[in-house]
PDB file of N, CA and C in Angstrom:
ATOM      1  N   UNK A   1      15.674  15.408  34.161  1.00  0.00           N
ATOM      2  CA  UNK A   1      14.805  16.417  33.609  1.00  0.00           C
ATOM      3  C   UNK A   1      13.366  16.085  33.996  1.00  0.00           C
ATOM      4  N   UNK A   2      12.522  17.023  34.275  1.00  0.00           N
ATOM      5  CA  UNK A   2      10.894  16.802  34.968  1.00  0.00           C
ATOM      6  C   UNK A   2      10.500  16.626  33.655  1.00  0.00           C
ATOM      7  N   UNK A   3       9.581  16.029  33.989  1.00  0.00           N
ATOM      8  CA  UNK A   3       8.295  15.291  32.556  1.00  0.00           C
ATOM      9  C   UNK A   3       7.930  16.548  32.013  1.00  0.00           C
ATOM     10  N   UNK A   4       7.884  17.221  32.909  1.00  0.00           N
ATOM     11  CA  UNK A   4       7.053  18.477  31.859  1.00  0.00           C
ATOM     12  C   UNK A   4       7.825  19.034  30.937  1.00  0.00           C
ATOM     13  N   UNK A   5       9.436  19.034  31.495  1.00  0.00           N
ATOM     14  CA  UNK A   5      10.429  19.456  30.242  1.00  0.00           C
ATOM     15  C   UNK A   5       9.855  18.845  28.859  1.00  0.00           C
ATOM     16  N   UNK A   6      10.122  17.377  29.856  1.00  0.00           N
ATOM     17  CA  UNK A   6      10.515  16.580  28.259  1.00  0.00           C
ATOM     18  C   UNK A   6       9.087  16.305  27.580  1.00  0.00           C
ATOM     19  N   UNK A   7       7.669  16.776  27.945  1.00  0.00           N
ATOM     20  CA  UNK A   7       6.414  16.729  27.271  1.00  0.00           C
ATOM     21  C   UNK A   7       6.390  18.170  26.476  1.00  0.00           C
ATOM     22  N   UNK A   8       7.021  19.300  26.741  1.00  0.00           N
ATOM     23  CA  UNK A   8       7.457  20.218  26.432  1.00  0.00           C
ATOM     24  C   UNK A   8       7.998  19.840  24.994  1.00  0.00           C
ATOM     25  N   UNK A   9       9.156  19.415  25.453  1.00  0.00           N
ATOM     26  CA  UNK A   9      10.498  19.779  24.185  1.00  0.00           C
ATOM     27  C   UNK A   9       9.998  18.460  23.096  1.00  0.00           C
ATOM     28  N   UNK A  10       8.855  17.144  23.281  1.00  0.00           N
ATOM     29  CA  UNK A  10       9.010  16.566  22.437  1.00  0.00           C
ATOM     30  C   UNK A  10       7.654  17.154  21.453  1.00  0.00           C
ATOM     31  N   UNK A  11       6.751  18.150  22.250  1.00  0.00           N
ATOM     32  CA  UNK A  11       5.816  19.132  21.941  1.00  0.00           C
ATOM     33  C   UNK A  11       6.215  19.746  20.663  1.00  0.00           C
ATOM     34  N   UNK A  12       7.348  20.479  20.749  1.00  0.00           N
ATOM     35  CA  UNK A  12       7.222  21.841  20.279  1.00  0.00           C
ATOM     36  C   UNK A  12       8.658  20.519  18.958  1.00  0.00           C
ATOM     37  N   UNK A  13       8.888  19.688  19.203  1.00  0.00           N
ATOM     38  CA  UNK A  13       9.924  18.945  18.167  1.00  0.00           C
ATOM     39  C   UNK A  13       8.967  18.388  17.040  1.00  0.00           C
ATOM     40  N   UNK A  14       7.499  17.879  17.601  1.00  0.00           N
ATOM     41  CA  UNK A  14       6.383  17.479  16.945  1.00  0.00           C
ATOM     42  C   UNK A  14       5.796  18.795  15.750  1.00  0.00           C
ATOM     43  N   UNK A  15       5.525  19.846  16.450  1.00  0.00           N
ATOM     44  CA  UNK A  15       5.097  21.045  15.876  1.00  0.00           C
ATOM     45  C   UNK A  15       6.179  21.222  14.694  1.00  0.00           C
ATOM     46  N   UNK A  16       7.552  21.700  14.710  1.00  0.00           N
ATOM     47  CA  UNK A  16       8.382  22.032  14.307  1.00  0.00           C
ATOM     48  C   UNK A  16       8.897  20.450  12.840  1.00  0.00           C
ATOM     49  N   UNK A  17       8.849  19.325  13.198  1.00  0.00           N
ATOM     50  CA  UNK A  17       8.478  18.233  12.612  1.00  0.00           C
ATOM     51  C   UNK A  17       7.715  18.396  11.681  1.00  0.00           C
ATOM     52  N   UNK A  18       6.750  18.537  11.976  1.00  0.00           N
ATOM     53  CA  UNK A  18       5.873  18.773  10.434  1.00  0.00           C
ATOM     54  C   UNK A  18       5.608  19.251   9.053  1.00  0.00           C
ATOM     55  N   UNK A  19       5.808  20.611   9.095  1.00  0.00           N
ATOM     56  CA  UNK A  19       6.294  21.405   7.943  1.00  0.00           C
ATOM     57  C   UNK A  19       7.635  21.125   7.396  1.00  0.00           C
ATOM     58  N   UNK A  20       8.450  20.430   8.172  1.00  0.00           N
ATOM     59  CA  UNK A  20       9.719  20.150   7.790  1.00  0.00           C
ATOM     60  C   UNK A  20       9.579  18.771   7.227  1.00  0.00           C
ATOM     61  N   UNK A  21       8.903  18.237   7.037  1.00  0.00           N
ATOM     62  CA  UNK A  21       8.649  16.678   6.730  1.00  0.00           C
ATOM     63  C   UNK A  21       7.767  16.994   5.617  1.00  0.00           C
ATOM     64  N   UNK A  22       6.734  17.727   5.592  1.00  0.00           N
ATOM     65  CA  UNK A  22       5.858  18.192   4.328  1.00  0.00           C
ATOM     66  C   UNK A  22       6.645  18.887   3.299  1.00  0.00           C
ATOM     67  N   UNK A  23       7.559  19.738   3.837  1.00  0.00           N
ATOM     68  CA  UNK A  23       8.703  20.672   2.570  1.00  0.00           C
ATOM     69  C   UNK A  23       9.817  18.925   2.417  1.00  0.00           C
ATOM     70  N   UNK A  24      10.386  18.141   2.938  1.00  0.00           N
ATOM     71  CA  UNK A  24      11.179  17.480   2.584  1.00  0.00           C
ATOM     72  C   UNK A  24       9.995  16.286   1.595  1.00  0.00           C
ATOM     73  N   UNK A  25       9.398  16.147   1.724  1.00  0.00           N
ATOM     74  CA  UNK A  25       8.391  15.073   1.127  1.00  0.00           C
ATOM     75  C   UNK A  25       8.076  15.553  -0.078  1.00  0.00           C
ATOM     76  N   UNK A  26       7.835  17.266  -0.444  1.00  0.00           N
ATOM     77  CA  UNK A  26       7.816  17.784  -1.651  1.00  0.00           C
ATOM     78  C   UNK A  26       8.941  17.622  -2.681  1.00  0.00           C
ATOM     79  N   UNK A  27      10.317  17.507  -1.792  1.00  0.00           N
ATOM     80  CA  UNK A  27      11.635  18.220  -2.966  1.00  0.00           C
ATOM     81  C   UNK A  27      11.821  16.502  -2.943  1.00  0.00           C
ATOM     82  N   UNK A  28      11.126  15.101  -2.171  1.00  0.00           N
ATOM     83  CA  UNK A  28      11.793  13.891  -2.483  1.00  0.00           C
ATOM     84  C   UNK A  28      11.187  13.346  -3.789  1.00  0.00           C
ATOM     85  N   UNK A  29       9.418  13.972  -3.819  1.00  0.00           N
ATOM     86  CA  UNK A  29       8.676  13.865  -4.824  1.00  0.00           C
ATOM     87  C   UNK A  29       8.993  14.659  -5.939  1.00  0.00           C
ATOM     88  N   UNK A  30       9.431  15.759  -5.752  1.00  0.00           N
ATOM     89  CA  UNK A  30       9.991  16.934  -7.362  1.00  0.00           C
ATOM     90  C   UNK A  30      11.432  15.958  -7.659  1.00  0.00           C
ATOM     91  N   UNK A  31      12.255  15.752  -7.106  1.00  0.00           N
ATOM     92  CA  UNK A  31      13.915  15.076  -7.243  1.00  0.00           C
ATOM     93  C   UNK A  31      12.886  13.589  -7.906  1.00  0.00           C
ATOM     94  N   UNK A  32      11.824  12.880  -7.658  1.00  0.00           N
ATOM     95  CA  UNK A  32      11.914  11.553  -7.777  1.00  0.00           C
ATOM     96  C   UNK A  32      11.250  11.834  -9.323  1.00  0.00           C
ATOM     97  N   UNK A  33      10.589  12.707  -9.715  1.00  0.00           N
ATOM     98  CA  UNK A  33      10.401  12.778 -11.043  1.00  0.00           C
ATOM     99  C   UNK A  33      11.465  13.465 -12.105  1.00  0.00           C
ATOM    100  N   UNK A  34      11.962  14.043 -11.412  1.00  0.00           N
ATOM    101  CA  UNK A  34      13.268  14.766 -12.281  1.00  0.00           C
ATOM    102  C   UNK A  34      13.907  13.803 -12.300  1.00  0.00           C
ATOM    103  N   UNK A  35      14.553  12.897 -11.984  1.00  0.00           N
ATOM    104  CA  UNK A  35      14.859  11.498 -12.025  1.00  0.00           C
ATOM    105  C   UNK A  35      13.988  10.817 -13.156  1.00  0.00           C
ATOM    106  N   UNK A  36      12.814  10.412 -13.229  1.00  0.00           N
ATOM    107  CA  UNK A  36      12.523   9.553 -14.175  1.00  0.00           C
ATOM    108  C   UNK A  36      12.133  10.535 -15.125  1.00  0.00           C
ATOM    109  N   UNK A  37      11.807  11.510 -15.417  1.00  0.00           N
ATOM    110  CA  UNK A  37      11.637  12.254 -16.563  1.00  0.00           C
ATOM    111  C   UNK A  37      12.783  13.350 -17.577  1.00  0.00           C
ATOM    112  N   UNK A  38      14.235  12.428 -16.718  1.00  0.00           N
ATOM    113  CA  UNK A  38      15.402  13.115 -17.519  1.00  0.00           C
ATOM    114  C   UNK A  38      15.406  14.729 -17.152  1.00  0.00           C
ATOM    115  N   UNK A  39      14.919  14.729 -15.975  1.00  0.00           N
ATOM    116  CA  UNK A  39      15.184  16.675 -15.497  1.00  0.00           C
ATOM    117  C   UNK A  39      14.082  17.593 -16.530  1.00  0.00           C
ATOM    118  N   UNK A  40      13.281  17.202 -17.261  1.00  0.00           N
ATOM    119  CA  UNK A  40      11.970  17.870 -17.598  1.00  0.00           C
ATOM    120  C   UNK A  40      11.683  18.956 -16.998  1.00  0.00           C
ATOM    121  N   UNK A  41      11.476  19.945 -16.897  1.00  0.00           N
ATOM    122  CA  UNK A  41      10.914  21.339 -15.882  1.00  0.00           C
ATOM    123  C   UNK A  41       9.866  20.933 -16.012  1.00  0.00           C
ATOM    124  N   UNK A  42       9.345  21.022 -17.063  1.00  0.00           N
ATOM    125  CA  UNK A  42       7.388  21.266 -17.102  1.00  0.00           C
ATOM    126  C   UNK A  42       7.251  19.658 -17.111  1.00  0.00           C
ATOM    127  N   UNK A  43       7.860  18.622 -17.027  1.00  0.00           N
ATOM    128  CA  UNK A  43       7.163  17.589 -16.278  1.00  0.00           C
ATOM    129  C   UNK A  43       6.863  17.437 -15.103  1.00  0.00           C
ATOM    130  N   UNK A  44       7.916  18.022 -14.437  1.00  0.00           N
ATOM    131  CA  UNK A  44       8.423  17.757 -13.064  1.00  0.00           C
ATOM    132  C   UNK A  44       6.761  18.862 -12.191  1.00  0.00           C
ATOM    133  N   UNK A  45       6.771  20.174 -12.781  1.00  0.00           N
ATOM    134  CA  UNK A  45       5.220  20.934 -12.732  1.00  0.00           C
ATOM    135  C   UNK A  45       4.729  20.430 -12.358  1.00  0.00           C
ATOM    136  N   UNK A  46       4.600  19.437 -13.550  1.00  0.00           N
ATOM    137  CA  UNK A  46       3.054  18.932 -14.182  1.00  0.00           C
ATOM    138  C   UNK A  46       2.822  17.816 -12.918  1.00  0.00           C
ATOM    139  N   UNK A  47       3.626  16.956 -12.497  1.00  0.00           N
ATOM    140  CA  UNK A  47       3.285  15.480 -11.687  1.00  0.00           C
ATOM    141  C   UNK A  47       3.440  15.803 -10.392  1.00  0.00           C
ATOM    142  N   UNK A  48       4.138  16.948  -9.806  1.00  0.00           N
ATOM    143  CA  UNK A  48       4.524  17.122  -8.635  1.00  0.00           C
ATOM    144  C   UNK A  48       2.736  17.475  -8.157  1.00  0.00           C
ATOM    145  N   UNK A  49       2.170  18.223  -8.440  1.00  0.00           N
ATOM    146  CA  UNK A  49       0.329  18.644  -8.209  1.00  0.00           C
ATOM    147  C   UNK A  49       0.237  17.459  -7.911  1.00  0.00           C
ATOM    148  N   UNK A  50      -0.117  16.767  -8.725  1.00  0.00           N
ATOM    149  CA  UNK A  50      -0.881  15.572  -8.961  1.00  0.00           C
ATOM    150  C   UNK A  50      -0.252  14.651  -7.976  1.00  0.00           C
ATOM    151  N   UNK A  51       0.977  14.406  -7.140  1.00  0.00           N
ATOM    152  CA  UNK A  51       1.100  13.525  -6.232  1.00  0.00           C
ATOM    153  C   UNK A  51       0.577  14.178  -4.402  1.00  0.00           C
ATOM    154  N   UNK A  52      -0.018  15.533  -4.528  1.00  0.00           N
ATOM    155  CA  UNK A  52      -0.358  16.283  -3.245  1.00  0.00           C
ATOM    156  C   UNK A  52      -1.446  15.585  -2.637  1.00  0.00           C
ATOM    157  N   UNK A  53      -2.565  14.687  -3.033  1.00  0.00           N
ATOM    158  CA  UNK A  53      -2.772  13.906  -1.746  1.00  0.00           C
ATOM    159  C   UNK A  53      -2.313  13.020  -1.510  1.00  0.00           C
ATOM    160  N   UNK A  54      -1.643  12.296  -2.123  1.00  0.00           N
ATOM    161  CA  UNK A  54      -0.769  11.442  -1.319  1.00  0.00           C
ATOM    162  C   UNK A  54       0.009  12.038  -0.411  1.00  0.00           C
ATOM    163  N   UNK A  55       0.964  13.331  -0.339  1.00  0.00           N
ATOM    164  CA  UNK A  55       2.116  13.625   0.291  1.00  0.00           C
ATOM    165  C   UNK A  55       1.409  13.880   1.996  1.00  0.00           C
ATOM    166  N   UNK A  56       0.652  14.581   2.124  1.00  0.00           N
ATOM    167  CA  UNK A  56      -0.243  14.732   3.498  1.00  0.00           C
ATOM    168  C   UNK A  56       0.005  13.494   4.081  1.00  0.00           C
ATOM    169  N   UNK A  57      -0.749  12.317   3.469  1.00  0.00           N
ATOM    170  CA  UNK A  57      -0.880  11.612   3.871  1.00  0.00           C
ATOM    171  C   UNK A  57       0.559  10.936   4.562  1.00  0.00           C
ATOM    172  N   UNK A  58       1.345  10.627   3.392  1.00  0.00           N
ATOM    173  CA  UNK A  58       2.999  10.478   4.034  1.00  0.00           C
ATOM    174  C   UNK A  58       3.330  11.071   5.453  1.00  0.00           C
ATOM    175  N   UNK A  59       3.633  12.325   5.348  1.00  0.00           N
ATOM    176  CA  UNK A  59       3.873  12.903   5.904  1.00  0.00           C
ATOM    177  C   UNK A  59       2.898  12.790   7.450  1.00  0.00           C
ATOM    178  N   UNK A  60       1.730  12.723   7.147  1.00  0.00           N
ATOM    179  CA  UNK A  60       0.786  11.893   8.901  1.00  0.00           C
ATOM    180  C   UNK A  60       1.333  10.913   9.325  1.00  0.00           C
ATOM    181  N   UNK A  61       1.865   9.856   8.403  1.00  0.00           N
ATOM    182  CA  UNK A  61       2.142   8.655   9.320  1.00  0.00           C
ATOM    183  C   UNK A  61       3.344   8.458   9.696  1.00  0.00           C
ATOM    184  N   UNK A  62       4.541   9.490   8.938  1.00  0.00           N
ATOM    185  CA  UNK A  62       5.382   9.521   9.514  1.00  0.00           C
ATOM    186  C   UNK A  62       5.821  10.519  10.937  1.00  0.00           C
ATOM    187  N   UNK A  63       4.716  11.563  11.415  1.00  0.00           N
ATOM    188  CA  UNK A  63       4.550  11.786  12.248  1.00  0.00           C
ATOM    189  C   UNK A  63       3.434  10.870  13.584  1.00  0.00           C
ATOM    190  N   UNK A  64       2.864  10.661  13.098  1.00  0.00           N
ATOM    191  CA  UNK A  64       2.558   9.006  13.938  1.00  0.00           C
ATOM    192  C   UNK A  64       3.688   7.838  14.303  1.00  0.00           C
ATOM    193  N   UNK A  65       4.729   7.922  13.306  1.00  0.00           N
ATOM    194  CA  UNK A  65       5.808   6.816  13.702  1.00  0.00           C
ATOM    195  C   UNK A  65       6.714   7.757  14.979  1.00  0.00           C
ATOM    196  N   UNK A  66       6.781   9.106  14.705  1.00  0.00           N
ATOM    197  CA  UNK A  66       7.183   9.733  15.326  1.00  0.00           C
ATOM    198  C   UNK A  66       6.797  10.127  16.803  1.00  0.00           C
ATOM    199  N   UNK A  67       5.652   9.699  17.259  1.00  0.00           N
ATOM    200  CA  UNK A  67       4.777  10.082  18.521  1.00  0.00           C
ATOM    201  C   UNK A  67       4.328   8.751  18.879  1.00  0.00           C
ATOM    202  N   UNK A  68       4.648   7.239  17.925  1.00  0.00           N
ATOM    203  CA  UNK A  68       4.585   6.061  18.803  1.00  0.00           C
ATOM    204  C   UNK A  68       5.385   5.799  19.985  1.00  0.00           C
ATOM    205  N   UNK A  69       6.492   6.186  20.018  1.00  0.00           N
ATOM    206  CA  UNK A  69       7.094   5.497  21.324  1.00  0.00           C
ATOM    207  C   UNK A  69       6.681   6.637  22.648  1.00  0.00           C
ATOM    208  N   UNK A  70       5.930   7.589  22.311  1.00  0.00           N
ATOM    209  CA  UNK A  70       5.424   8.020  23.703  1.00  0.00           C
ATOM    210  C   UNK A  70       4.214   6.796  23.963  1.00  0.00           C
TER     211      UNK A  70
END
């Protein structure tokens, strides 16, 4: 396969990566408090906000782990 394929396809896997890593990073953070708060609704609300800058952040470096081996 020519480089450009594969600068291509690991392109558009990067793009596509992201939002999918930001929505999975949300439901690991909503599941990880429904877990310690006995399935609470309005806890689960309440703490899921409050962990959103951290999750960005997650979610950057695991797209950085993801674009190290280029």
């Amino acid at each position: 396969m020519p480089q450009t394929q594969t600068s291509l396809r690991r392109t558009w896997a990067i793009l596509i990566a992201g939002p999918l890593l930001f929505l999975a990073a949300i439901v690991v953070v909503a599941m990880y408090y429904g877990a310690v708060t006995g399935g609470d609704a309005q806890a689960i609300a309440d703490r899921t906000p409050q962990a959103m800058p951290i999750i960005p952040v997650a979610v950057q470096v695991l797209l950085l782990l993801l674009l190290a081996p280029t």
